[in-house]
PDB file of N, CA and C in Angstrom:
ATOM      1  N   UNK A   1      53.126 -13.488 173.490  1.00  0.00           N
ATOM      2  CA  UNK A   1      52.010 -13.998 174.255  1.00  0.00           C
ATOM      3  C   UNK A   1      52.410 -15.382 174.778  1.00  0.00           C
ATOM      4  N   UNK A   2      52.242 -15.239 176.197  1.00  0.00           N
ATOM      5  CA  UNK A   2      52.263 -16.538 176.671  1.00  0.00           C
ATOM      6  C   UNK A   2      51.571 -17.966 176.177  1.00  0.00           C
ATOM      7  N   UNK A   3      51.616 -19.217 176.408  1.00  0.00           N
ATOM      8  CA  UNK A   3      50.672 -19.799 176.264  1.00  0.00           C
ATOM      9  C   UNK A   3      49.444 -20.368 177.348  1.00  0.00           C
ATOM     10  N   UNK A   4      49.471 -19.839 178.062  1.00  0.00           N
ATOM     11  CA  UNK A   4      48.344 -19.387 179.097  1.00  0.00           C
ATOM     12  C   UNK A   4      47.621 -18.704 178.560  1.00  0.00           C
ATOM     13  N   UNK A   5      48.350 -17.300 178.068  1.00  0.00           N
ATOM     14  CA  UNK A   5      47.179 -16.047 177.704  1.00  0.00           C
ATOM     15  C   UNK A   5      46.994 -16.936 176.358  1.00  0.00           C
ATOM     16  N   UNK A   6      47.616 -17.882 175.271  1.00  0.00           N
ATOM     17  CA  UNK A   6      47.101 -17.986 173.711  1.00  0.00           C
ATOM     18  C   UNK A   6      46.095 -19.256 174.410  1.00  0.00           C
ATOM     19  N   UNK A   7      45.824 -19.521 175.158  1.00  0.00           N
ATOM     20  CA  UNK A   7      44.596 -20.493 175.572  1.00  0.00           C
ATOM     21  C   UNK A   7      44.151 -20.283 175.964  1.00  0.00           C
ATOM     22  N   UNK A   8      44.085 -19.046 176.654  1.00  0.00           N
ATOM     23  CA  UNK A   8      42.482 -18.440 176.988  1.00  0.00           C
ATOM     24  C   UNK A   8      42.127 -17.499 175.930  1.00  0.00           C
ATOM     25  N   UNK A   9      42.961 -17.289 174.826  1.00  0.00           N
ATOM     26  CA  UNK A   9      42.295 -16.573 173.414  1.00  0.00           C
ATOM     27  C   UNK A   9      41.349 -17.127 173.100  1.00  0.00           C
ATOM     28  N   UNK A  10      41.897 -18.460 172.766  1.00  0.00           N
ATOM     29  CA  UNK A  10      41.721 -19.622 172.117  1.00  0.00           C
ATOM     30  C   UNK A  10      40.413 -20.086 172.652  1.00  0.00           C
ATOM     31  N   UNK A  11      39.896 -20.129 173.902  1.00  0.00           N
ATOM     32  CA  UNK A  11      39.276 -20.708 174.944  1.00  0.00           C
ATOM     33  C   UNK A  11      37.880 -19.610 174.570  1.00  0.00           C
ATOM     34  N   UNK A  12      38.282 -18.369 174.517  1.00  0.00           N
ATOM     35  CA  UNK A  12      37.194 -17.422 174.684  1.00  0.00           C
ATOM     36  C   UNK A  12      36.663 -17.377 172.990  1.00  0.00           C
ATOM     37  N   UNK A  13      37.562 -17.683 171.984  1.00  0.00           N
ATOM     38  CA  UNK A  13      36.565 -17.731 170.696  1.00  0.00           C
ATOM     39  C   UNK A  13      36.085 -18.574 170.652  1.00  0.00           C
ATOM     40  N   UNK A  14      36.039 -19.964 170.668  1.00  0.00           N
ATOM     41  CA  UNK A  14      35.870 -20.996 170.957  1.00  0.00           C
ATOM     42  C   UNK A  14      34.210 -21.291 171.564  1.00  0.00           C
ATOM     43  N   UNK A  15      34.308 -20.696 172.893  1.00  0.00           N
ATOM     44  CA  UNK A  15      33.617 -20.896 174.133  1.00  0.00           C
ATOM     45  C   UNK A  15      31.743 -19.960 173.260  1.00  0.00           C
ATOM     46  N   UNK A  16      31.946 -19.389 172.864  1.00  0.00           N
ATOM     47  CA  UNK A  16      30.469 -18.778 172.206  1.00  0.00           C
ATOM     48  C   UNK A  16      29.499 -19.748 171.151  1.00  0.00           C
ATOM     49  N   UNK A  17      30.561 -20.315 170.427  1.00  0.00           N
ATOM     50  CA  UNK A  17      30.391 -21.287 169.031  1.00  0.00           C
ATOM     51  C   UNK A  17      30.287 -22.405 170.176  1.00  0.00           C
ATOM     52  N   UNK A  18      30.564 -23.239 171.116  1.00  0.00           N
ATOM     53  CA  UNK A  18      29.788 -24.159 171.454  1.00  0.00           C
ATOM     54  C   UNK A  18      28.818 -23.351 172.288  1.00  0.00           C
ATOM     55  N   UNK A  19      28.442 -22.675 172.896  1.00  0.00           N
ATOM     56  CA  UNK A  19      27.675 -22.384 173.762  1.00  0.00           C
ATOM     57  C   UNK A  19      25.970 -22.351 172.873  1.00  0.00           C
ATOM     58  N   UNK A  20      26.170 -21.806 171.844  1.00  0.00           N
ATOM     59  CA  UNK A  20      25.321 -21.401 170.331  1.00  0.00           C
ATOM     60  C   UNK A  20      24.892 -23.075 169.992  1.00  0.00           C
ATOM     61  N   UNK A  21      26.067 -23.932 170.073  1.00  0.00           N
ATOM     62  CA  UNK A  21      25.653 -25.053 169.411  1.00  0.00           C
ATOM     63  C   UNK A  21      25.261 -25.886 170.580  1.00  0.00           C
ATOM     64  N   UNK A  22      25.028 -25.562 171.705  1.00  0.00           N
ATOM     65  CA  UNK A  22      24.648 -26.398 172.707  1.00  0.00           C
ATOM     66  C   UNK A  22      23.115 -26.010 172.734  1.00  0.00           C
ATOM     67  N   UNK A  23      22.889 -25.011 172.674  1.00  0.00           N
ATOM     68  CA  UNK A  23      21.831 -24.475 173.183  1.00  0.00           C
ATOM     69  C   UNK A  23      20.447 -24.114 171.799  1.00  0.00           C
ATOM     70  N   UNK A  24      21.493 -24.361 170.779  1.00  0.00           N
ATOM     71  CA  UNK A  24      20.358 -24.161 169.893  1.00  0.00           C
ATOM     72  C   UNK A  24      19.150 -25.135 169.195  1.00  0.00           C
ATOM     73  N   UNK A  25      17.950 -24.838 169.702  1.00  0.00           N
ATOM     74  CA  UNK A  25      17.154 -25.864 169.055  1.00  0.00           C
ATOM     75  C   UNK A  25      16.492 -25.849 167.922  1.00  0.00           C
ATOM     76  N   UNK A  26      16.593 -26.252 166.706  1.00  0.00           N
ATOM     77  CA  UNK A  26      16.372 -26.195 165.483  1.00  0.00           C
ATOM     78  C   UNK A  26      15.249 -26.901 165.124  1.00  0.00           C
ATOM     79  N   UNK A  27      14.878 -26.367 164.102  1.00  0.00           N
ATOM     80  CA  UNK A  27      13.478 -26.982 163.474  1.00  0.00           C
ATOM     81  C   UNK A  27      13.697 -27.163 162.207  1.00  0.00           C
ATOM     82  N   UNK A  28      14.102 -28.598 162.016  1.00  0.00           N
ATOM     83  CA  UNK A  28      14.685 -29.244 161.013  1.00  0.00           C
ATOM     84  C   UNK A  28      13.650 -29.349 159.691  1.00  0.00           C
ATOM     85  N   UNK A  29      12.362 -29.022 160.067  1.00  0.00           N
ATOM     86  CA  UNK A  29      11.552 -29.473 159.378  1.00  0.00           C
ATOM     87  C   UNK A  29      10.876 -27.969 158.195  1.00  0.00           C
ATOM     88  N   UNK A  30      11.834 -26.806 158.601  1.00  0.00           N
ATOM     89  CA  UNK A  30      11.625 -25.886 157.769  1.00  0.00           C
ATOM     90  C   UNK A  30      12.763 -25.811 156.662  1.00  0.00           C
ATOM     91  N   UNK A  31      12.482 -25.224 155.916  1.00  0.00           N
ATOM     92  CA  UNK A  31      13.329 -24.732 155.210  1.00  0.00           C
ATOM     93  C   UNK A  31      14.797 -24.478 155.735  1.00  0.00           C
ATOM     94  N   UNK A  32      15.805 -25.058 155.060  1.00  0.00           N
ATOM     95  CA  UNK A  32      17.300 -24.482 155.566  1.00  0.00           C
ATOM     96  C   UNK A  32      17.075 -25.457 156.855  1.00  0.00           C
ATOM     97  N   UNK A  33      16.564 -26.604 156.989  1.00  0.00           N
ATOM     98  CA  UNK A  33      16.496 -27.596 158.336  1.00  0.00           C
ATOM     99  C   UNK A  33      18.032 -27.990 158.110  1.00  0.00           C
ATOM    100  N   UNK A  34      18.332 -28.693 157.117  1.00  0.00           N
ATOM    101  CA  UNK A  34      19.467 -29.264 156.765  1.00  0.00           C
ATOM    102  C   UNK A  34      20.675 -28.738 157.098  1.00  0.00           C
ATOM    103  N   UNK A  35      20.616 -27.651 156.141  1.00  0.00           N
ATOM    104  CA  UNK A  35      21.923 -26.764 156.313  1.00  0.00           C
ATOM    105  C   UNK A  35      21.959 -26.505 157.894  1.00  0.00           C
ATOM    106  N   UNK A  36      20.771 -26.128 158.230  1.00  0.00           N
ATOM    107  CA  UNK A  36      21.098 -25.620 159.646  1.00  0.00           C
ATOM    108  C   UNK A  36      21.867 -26.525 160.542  1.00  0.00           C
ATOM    109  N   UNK A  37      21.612 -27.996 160.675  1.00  0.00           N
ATOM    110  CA  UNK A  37      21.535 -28.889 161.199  1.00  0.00           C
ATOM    111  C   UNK A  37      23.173 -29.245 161.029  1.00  0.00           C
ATOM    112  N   UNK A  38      23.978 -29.390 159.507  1.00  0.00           N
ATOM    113  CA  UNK A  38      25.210 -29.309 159.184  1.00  0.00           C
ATOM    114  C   UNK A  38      25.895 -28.669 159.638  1.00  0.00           C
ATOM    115  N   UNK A  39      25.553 -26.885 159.898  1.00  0.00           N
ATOM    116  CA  UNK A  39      26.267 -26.361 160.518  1.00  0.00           C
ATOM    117  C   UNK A  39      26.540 -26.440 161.409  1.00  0.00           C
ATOM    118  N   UNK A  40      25.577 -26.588 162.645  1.00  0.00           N
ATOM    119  CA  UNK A  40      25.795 -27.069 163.801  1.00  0.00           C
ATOM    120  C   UNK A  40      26.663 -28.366 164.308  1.00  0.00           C
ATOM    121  N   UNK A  41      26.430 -29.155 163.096  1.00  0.00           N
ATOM    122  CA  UNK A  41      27.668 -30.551 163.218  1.00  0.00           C
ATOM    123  C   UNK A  41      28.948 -30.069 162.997  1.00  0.00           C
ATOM    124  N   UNK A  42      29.210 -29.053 162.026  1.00  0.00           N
ATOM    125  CA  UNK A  42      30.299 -28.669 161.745  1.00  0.00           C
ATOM    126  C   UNK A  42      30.877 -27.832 162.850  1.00  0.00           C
ATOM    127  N   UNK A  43      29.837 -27.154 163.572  1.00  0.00           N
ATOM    128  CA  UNK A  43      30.627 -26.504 164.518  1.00  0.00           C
ATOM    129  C   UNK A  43      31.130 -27.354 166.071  1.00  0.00           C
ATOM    130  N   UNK A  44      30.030 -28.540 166.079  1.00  0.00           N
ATOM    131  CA  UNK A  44      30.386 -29.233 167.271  1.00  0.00           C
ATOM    132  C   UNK A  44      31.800 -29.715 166.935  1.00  0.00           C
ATOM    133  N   UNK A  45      32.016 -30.263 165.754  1.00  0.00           N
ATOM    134  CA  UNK A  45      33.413 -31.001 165.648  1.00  0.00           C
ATOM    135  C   UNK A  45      34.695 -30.409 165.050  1.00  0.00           C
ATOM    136  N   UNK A  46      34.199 -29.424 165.206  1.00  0.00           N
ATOM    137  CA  UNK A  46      35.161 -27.972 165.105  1.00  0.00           C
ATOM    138  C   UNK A  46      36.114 -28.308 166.721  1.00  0.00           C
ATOM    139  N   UNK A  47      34.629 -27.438 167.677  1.00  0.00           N
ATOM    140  CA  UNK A  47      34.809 -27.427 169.022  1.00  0.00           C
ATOM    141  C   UNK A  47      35.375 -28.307 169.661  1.00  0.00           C
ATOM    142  N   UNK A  48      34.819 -29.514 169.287  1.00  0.00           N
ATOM    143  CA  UNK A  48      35.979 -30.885 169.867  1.00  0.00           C
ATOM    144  C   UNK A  48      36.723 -31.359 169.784  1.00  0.00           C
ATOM    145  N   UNK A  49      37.229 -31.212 168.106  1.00  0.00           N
ATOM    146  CA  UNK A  49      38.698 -31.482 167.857  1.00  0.00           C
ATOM    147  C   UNK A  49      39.549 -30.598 168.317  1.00  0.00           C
ATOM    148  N   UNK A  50      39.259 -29.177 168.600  1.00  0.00           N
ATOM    149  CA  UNK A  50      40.016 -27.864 169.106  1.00  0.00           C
ATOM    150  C   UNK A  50      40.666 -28.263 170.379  1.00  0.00           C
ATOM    151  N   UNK A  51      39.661 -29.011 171.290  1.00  0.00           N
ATOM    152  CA  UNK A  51      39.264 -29.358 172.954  1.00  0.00           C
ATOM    153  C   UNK A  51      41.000 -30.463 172.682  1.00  0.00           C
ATOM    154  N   UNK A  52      42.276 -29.796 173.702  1.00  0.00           N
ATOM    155  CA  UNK A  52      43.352 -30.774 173.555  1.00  0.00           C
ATOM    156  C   UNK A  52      43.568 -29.914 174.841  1.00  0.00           C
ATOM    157  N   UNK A  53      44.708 -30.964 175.677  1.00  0.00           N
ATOM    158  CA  UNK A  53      45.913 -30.736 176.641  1.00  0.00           C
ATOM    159  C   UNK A  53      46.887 -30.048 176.059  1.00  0.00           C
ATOM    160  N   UNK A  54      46.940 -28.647 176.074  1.00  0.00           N
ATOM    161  CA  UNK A  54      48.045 -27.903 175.891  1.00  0.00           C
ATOM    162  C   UNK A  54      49.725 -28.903 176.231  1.00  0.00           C
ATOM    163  N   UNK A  55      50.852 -28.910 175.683  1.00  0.00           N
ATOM    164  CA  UNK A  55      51.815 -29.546 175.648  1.00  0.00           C
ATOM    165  C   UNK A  55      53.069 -29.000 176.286  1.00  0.00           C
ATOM    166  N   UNK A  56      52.817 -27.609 176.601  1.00  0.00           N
ATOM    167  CA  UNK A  56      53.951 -27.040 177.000  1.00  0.00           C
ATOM    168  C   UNK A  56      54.984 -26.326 175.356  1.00  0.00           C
ATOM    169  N   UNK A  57      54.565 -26.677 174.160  1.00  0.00           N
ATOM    170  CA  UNK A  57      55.352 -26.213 173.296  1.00  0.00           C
ATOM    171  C   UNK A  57      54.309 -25.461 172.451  1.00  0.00           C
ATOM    172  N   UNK A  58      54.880 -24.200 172.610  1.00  0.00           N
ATOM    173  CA  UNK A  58      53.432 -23.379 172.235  1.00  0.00           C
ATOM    174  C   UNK A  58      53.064 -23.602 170.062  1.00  0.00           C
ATOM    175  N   UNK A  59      54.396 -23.763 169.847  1.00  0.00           N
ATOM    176  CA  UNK A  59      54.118 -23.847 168.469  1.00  0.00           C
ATOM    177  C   UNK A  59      53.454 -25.094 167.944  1.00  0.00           C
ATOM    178  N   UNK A  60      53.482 -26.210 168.156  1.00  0.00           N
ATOM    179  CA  UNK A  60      52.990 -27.073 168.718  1.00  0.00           C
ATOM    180  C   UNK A  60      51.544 -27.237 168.616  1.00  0.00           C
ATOM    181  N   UNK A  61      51.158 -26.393 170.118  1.00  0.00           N
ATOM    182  CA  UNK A  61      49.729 -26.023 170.652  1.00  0.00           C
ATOM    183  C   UNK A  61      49.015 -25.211 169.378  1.00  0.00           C
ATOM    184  N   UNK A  62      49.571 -24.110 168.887  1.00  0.00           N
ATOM    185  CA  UNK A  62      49.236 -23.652 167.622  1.00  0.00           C
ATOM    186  C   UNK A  62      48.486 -24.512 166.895  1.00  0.00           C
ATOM    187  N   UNK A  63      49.404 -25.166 166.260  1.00  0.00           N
ATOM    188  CA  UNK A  63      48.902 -26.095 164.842  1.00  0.00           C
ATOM    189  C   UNK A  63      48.039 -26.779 165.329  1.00  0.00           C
ATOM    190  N   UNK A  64      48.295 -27.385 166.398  1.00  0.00           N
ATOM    191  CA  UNK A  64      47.052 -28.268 166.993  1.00  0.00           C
ATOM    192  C   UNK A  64      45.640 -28.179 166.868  1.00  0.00           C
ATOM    193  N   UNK A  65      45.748 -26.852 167.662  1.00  0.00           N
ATOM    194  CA  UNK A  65      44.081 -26.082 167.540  1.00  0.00           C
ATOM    195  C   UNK A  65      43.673 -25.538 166.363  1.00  0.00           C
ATOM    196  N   UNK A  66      44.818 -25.061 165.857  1.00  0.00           N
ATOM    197  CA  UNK A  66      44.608 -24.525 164.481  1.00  0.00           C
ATOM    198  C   UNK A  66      44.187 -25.561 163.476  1.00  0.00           C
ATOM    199  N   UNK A  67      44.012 -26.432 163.235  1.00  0.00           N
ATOM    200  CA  UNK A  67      44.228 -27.400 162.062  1.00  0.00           C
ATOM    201  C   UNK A  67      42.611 -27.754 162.351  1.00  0.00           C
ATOM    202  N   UNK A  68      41.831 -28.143 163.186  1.00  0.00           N
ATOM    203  CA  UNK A  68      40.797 -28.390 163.216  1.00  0.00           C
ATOM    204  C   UNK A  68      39.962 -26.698 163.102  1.00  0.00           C
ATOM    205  N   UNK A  69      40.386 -25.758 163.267  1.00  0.00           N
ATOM    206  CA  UNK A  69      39.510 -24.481 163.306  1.00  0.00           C
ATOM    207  C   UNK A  69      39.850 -24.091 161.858  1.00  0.00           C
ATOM    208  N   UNK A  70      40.700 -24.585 160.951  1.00  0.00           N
ATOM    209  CA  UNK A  70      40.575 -24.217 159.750  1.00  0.00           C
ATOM    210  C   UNK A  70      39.499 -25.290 158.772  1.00  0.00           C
ATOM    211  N   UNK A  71      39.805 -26.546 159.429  1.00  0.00           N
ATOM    212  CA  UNK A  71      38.827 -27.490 158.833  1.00  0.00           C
ATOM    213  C   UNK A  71      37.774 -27.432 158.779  1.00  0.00           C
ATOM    214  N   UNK A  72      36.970 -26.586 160.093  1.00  0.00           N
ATOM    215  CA  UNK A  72      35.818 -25.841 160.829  1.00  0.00           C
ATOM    216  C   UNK A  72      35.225 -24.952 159.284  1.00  0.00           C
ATOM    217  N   UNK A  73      36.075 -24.376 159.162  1.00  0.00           N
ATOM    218  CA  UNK A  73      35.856 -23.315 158.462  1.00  0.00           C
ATOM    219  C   UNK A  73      35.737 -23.314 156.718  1.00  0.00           C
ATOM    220  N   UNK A  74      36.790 -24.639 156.450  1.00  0.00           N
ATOM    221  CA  UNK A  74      36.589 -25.212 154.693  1.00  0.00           C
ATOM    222  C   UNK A  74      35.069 -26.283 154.833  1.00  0.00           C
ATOM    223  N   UNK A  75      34.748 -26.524 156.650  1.00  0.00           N
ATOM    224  CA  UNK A  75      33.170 -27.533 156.407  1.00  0.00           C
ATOM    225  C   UNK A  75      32.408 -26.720 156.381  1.00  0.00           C
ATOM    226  N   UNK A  76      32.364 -25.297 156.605  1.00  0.00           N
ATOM    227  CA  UNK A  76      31.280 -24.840 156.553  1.00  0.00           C
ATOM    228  C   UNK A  76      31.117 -23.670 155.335  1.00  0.00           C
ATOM    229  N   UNK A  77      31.906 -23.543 154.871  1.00  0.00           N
ATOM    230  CA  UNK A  77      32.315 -22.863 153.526  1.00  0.00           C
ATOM    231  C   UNK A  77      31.662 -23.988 152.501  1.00  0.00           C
ATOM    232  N   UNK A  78      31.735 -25.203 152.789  1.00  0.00           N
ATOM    233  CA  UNK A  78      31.329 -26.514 151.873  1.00  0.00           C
ATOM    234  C   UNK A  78      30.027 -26.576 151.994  1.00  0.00           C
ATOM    235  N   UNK A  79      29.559 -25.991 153.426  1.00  0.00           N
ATOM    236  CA  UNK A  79      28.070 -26.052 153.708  1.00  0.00           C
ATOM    237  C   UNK A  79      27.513 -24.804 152.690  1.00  0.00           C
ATOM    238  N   UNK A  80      27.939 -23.891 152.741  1.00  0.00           N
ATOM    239  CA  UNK A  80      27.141 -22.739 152.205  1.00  0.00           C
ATOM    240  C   UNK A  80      27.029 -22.916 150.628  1.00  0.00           C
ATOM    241  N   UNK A  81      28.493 -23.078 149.846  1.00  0.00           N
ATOM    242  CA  UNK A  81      28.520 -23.804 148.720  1.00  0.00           C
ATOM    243  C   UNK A  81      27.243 -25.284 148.296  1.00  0.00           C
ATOM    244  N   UNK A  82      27.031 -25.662 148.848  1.00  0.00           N
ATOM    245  CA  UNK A  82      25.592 -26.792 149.195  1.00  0.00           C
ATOM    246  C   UNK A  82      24.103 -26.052 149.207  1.00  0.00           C
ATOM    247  N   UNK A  83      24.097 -25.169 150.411  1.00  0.00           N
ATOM    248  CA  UNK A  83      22.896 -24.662 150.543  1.00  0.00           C
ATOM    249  C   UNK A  83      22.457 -23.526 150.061  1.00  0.00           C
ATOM    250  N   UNK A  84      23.573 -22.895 150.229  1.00  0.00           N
ATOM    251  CA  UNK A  84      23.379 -21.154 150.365  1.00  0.00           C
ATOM    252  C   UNK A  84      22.629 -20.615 148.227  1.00  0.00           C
ATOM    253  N   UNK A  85      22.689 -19.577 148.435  1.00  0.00           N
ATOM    254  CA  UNK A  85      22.026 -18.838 147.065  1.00  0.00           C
ATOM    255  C   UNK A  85      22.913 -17.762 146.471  1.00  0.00           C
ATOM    256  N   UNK A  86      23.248 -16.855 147.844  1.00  0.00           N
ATOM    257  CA  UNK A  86      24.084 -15.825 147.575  1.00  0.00           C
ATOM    258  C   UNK A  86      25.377 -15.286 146.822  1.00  0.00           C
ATOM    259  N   UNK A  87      25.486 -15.211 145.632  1.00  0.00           N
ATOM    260  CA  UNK A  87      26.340 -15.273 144.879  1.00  0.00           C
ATOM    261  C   UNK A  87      27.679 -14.552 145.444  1.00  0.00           C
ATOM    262  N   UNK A  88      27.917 -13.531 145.886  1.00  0.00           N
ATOM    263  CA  UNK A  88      28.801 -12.608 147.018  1.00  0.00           C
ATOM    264  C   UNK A  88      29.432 -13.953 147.915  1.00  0.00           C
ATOM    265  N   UNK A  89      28.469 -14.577 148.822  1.00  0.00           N
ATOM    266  CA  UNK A  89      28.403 -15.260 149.620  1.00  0.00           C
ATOM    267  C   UNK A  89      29.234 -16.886 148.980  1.00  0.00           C
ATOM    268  N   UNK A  90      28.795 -17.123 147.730  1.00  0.00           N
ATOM    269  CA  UNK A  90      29.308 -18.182 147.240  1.00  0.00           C
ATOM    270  C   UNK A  90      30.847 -18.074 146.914  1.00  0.00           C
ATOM    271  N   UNK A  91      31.248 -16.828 146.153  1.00  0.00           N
ATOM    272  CA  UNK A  91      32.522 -16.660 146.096  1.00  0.00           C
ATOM    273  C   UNK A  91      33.241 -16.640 147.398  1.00  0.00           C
ATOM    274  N   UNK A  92      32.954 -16.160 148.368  1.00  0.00           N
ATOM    275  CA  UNK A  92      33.627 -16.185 149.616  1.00  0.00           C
ATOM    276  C   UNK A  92      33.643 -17.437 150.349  1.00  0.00           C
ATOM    277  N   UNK A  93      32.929 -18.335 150.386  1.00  0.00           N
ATOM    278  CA  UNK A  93      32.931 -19.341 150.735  1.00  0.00           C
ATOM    279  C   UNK A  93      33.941 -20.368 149.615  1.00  0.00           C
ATOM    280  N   UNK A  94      33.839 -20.248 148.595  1.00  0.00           N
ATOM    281  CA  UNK A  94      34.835 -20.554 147.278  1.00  0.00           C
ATOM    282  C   UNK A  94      36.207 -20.339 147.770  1.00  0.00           C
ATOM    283  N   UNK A  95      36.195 -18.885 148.040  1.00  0.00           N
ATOM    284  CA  UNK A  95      38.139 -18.453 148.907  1.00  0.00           C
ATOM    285  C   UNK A  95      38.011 -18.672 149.803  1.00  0.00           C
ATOM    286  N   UNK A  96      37.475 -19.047 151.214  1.00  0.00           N
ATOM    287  CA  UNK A  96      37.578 -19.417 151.985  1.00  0.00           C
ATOM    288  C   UNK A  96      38.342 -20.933 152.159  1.00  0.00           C
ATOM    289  N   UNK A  97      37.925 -21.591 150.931  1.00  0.00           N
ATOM    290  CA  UNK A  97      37.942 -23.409 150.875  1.00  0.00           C
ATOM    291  C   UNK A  97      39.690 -22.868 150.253  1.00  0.00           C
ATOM    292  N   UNK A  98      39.782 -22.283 149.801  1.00  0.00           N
ATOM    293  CA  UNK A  98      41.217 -22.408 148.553  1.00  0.00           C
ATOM    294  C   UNK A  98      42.367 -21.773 150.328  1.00  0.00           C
ATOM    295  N   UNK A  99      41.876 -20.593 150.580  1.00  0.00           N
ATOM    296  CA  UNK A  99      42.829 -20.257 151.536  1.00  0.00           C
ATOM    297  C   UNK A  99      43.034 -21.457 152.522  1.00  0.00           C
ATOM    298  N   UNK A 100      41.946 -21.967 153.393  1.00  0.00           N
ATOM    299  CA  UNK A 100      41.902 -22.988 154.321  1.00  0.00           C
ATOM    300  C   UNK A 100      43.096 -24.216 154.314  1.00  0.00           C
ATOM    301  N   UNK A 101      42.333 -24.468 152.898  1.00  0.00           N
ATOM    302  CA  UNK A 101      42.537 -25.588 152.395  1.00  0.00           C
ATOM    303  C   UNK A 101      44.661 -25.688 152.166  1.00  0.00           C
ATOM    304  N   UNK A 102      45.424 -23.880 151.422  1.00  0.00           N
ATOM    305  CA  UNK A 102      46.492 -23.866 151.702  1.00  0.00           C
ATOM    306  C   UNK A 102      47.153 -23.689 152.948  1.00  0.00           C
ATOM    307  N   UNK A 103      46.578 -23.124 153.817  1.00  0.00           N
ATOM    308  CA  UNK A 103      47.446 -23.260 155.600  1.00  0.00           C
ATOM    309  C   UNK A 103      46.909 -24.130 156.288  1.00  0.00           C
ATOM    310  N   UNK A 104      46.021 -24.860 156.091  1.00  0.00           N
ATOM    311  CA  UNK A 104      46.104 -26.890 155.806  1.00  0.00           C
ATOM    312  C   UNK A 104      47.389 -27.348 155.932  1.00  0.00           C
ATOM    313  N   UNK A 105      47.342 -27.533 154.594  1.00  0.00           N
ATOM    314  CA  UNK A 105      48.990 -28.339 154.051  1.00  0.00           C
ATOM    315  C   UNK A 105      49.944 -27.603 154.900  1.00  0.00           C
ATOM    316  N   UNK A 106      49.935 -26.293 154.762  1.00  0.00           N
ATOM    317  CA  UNK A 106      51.113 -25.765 155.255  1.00  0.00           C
ATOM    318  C   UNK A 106      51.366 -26.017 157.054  1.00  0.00           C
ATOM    319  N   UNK A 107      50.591 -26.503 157.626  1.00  0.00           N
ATOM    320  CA  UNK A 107      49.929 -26.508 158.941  1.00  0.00           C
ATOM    321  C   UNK A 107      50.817 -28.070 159.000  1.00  0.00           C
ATOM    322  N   UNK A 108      50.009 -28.968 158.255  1.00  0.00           N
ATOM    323  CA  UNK A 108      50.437 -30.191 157.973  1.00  0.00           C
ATOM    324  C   UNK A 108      51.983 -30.727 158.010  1.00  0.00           C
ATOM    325  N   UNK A 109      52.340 -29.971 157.305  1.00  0.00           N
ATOM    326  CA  UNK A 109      53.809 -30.088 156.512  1.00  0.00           C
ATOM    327  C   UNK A 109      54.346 -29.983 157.700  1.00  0.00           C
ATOM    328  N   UNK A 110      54.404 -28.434 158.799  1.00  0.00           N
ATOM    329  CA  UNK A 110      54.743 -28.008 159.918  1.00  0.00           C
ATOM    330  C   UNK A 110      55.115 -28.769 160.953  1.00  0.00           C
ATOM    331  N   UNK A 111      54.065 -29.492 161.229  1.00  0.00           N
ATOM    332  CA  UNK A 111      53.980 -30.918 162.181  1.00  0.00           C
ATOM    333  C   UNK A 111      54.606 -31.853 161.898  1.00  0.00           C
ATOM    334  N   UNK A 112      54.578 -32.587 160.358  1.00  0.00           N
ATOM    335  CA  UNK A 112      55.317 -33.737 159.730  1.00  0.00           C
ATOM    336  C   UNK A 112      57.250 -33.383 159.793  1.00  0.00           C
ATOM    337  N   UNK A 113      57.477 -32.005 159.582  1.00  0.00           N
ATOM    338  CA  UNK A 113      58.887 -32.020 160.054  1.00  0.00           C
ATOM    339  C   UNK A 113      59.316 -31.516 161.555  1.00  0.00           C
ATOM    340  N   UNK A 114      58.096 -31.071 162.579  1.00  0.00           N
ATOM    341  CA  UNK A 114      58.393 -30.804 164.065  1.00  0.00           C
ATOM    342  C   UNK A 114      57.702 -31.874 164.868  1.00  0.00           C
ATOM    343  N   UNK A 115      57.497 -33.146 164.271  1.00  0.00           N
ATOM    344  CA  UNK A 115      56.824 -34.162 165.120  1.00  0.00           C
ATOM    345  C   UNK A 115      57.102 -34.164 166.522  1.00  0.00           C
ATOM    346  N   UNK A 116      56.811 -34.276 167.578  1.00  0.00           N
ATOM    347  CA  UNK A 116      57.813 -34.523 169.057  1.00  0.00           C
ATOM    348  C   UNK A 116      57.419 -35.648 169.533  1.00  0.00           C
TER     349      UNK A 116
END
């Protein structure tokens, strides 16, 4: 895959999760106001750290986007762990944080020896 076509992948998962968080108006003042409200932070700064100038080096471009859409995903795993009830739901959010959290580092590491 080109990196044209991996940025308009990228572009089109992306593009729903802000559209959701642009448009959604919440009523903070019910039940689950909070959580709701977190998630939505979590997803805006998901979306914006994602938001970069492609570089021309697709592996690169990878980690880039990738590193904030996994972070996306251990903040809101942290959210449910916080709010949520669902015991099913809690364990998965539990592996969610442990997986994330290892192609993190490994993400990390990636960059620290392909700096450009």
């Amino acid at each position: 895959m080109n990196l044209r076509t991996s940025m308009a992948v990228l572009t089109l998962l992306a593009a729903p999760a802000l559209a959701f968080a642009d448009d959604m108006k919440m009523d903070t003042s019910k039940d689950g106001g909070a959580a709701d409200k977190a998630f939505m932070d979590s997803m805006q700064m998901m979306t914006m750290n994602m938001d970069m100038k492609p570089t021309g080096h697709p592996d690169q471009d990878f980690v880039s986007m990738m590193l904030p859409h996994h972070q996306g995903a251990d903040d809101m795993a942290k959210i449910e762990l916080q709010y949520g009830r669902d015991p099913m739901l809690r364990r998965l959010a539990t592996d969610i944080i442990k997986a994330q959290n290892k192609e993190i580092a490994m993400m990390k590491g990636w960059q620290a020896k392909n700096a450009k």
